[in-house]
N, C-alpha and C. Protein backbone atom coordinates (compact mmCIF):
# COMPACT_ATOMS: atom_id res chain seq x y z
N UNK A 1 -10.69 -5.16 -1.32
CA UNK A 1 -9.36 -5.10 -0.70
C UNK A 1 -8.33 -5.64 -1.68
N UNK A 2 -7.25 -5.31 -1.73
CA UNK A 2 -6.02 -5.31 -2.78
C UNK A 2 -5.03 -5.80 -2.09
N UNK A 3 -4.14 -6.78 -2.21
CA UNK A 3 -2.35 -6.46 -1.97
C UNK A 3 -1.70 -6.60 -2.85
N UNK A 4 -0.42 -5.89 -2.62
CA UNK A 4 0.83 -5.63 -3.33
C UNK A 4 1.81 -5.81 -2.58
N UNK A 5 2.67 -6.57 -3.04
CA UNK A 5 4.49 -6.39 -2.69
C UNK A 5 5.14 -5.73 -3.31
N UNK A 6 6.16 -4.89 -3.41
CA UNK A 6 6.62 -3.96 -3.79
C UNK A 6 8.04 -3.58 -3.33
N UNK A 7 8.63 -4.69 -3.31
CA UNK A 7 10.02 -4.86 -2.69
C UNK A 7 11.24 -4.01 -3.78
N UNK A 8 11.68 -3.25 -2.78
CA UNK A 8 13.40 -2.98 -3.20
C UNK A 8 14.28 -1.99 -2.45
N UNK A 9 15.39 -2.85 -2.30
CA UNK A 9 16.41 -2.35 -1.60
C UNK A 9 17.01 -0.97 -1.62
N UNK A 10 17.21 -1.08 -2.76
CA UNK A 10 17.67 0.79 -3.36
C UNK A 10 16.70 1.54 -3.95
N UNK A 11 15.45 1.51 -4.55
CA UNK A 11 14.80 2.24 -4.87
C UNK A 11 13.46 2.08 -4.23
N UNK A 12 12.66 3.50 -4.60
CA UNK A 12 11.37 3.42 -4.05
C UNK A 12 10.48 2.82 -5.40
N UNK A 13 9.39 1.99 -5.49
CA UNK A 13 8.69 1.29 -6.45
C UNK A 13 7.36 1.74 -6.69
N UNK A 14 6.73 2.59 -7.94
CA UNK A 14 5.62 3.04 -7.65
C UNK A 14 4.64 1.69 -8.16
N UNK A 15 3.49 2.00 -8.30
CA UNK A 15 2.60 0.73 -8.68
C UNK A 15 1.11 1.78 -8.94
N UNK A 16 0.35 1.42 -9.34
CA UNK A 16 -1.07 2.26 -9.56
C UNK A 16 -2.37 0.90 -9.09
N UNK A 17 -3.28 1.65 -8.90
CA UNK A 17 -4.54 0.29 -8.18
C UNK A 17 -5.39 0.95 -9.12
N UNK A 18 -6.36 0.26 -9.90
CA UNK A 18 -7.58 0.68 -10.69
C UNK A 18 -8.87 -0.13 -9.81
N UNK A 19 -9.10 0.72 -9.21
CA UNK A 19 -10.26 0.28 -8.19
C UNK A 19 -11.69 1.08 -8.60
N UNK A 20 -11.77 1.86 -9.55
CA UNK A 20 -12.77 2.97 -9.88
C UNK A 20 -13.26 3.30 -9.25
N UNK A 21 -14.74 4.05 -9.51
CA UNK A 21 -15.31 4.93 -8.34
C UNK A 21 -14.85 4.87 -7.01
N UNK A 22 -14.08 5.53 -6.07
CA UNK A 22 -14.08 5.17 -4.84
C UNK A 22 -13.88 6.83 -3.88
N UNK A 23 -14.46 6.97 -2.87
CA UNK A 23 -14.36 8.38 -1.82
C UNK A 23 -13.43 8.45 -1.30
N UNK A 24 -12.09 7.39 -0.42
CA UNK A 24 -11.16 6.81 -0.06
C UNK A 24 -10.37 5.74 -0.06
N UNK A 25 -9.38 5.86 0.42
CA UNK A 25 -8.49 4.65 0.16
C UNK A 25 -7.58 5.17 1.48
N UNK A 26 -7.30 3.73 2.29
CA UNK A 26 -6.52 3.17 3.22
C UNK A 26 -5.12 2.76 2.74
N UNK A 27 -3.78 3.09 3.67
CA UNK A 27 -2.71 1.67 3.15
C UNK A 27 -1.87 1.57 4.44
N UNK A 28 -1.59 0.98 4.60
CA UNK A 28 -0.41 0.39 5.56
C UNK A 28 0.82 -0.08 4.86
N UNK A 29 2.52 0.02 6.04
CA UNK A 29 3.14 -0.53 4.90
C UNK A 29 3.82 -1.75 5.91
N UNK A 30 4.07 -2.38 5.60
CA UNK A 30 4.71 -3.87 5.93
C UNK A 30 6.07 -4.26 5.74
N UNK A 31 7.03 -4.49 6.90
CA UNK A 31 8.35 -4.95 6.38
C UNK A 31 8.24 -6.38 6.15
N UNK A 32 9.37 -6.50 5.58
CA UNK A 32 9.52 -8.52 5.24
C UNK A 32 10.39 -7.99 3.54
N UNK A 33 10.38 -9.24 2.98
CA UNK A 33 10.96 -9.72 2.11
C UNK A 33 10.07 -9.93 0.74
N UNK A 34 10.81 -10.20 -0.35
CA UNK A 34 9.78 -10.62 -1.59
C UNK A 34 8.99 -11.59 -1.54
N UNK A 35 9.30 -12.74 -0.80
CA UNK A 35 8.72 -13.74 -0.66
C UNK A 35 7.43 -14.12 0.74
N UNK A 36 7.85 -12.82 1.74
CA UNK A 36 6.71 -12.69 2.89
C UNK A 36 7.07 -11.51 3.44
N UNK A 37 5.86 -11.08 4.01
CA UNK A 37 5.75 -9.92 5.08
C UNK A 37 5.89 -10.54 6.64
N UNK A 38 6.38 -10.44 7.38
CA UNK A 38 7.36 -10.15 8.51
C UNK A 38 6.17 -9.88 9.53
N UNK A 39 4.98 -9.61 9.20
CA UNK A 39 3.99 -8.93 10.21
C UNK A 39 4.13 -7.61 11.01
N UNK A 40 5.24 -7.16 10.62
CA UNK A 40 6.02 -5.68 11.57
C UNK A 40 4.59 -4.60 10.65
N UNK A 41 3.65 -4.09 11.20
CA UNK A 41 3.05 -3.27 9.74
C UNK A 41 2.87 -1.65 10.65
N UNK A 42 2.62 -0.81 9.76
CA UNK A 42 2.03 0.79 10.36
C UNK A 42 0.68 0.19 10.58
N UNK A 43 0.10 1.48 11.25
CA UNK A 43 -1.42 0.90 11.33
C UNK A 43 -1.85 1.39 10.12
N UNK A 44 -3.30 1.44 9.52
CA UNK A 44 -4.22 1.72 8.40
C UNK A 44 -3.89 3.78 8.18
N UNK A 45 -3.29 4.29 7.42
CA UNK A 45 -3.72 5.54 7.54
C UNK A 45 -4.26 5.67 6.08
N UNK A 46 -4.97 6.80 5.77
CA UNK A 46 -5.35 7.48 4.60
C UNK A 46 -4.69 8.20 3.79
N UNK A 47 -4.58 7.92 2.19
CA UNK A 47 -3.86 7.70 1.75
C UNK A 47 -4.39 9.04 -0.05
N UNK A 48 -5.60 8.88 0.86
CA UNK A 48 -6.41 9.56 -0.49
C UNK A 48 -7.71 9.83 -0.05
N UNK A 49 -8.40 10.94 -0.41
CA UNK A 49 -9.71 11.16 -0.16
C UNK A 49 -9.74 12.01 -1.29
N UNK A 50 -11.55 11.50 -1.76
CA UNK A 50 -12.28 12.74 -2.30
C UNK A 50 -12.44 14.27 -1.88
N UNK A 51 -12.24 15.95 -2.44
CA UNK A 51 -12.76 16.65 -2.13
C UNK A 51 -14.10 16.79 -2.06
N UNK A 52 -14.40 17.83 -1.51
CA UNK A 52 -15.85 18.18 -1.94
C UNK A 52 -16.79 18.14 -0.24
C-alpha cells in the first residue's frame, strides 16, 4: 500500500508509483490540505487492470 499527497489549487499534479509486477491497482481521492486529509474520501475504485 502507497500514499501520496498531491495538493494544488490550480493545477492537476501527475505523480507515477513503481510498484512492479502487479494485475491491479485501487485509488481513492481525499479532500484536505497539504498538511492533512480531511477524511471526506471516494470509495476504492479501479484505476488500472491487466488485459488478458
Amino acid at each position: 500500500m502507497a500514499t501520496f499527497k498531491n495538493c494544488s489549487r490550480s493545477s492537476t499534479l501527475s505523480f507515477r508509483v513503481n510498484a512492479g509486477y502487479m494485475l491491479s491497482s485501487q485509488a481513492k481521492v481525499c479532500r484536505g490540505t497539504s498538511v492533512r486529509i480531511t477524511g471526506r474520501c471516494s470509495g476504492w475504485e479501479g484505476v488500472w487492470s491487466q488485459g488478458g
